[in-house]
C-alpha atoms as a PDB file:
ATOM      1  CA  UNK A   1       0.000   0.000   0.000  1.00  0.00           C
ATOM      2  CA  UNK A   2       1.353   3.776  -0.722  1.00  0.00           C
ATOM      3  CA  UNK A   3       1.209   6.390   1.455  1.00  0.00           C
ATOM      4  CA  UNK A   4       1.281   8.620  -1.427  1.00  0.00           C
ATOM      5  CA  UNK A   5      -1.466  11.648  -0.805  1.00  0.00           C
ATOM      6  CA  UNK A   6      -4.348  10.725  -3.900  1.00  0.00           C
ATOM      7  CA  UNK A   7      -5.242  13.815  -5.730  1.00  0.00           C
ATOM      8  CA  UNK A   8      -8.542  15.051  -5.834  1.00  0.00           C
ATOM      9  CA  UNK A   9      -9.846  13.453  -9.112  1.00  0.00           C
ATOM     10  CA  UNK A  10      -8.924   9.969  -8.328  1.00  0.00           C
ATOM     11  CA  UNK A  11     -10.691  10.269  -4.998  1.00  0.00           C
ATOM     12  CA  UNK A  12     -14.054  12.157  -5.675  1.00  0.00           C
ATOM     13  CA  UNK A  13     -16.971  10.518  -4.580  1.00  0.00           C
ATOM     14  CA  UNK A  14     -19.095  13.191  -6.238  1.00  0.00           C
ATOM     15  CA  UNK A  15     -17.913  12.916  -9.244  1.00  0.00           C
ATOM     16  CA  UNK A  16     -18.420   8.829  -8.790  1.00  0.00           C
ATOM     17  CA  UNK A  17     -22.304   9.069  -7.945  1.00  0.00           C
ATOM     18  CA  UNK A  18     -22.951  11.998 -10.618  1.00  0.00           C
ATOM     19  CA  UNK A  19     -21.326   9.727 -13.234  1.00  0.00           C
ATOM     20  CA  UNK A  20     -22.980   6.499 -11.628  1.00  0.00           C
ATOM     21  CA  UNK A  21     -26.325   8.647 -11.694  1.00  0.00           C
ATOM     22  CA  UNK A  22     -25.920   9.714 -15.671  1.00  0.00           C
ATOM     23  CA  UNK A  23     -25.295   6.175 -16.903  1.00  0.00           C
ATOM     24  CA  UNK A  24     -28.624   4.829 -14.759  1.00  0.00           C
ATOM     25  CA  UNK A  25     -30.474   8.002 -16.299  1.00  0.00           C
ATOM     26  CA  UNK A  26     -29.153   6.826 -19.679  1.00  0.00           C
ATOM     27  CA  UNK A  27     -30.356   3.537 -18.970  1.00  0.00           C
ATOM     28  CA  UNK A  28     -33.931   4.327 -18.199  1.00  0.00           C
ATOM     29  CA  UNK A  29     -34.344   6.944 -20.631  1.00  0.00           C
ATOM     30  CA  UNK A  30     -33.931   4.033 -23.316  1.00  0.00           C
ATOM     31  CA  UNK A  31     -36.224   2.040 -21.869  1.00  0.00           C
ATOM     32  CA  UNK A  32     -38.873   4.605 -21.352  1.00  0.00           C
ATOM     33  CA  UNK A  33     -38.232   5.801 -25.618  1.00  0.00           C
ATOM     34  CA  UNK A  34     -41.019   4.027 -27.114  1.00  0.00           C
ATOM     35  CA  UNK A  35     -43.419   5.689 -24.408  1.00  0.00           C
ATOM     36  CA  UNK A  36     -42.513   8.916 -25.627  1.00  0.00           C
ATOM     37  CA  UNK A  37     -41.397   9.910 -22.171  1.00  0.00           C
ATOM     38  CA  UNK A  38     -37.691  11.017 -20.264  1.00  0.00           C
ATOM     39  CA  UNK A  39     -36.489   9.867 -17.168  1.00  0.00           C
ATOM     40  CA  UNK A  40     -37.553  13.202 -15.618  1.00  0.00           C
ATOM     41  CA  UNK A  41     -40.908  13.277 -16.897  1.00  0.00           C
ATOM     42  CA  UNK A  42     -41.365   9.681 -15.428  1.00  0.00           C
ATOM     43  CA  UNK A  43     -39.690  10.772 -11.922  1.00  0.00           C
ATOM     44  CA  UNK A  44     -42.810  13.387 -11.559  1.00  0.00           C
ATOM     45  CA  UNK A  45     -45.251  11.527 -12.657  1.00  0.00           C
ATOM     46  CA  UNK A  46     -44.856   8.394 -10.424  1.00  0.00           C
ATOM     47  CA  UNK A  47     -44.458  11.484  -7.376  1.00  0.00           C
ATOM     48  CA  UNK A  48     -47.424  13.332  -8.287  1.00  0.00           C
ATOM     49  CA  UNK A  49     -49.006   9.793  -8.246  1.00  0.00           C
ATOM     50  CA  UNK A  50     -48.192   8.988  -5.352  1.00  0.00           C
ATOM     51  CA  UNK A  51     -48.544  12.470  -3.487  1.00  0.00           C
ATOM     52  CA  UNK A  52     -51.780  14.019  -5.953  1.00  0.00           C
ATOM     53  CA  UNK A  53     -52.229  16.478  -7.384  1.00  0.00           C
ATOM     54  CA  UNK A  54     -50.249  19.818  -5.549  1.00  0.00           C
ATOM     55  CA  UNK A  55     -48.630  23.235  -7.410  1.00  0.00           C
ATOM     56  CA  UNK A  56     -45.508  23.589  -9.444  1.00  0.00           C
ATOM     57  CA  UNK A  57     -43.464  25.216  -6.230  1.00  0.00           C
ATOM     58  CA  UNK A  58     -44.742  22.353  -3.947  1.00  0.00           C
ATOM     59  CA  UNK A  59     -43.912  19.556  -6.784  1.00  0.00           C
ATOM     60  CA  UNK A  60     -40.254  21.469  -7.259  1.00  0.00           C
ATOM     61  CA  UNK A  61     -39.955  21.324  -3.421  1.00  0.00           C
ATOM     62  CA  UNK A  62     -40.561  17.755  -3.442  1.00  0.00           C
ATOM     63  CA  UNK A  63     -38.460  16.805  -6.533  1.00  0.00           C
ATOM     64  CA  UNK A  64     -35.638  18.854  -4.540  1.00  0.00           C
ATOM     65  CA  UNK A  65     -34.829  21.149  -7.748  1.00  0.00           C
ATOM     66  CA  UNK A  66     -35.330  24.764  -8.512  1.00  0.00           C
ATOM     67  CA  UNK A  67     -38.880  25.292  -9.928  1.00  0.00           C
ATOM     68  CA  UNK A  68     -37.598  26.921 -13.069  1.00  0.00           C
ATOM     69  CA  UNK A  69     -35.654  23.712 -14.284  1.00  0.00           C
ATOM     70  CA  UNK A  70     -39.113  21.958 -15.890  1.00  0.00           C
ATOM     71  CA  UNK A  71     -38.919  25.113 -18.263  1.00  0.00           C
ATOM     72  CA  UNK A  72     -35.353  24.880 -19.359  1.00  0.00           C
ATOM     73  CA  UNK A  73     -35.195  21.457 -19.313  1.00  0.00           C
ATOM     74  CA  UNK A  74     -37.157  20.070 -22.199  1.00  0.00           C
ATOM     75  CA  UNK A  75     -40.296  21.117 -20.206  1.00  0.00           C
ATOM     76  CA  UNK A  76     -40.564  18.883 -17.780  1.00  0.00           C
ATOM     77  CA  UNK A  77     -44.152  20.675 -16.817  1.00  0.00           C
END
């Protein structure tokens, strides 16, 4: 074992999980193609499902994300 310091890069766990979380996004968004539908369009439906029916800032509050980003974001709403 070294007891070299690791730079940054090789030891970022963000970087890890954001990459991880891209690739699973990837994933579903292939599977959910022939529906016509994104991964993000999926993620609110199945909350709004399960929570009913509530307003854009209470859905954005929930989803943990600004409640702009469904309008620059291939309008998610």
């Amino acid at each position: 074992m070294s007891l070299e310091p690791r730079s940054t890069a090789q030891v970022c766990v963000c970087l890890a999980v954001r990459q991880a979380a891209r690739h699973v996004t990837q994933f579903y968004d292939q599977l959910l193609a022939p529906c016509g539908l994104r991964t993000t369009q999926f993620s609110l439906l199945v909350k709004l499902r399960r929570q009913g029916p509530m307003t854009i800032n209470a859905l954005a509050a929930e989803m943990v994300m600004d409640r702009t980003s469904g309008n620059r974001s291939r309008g998610w709403w």
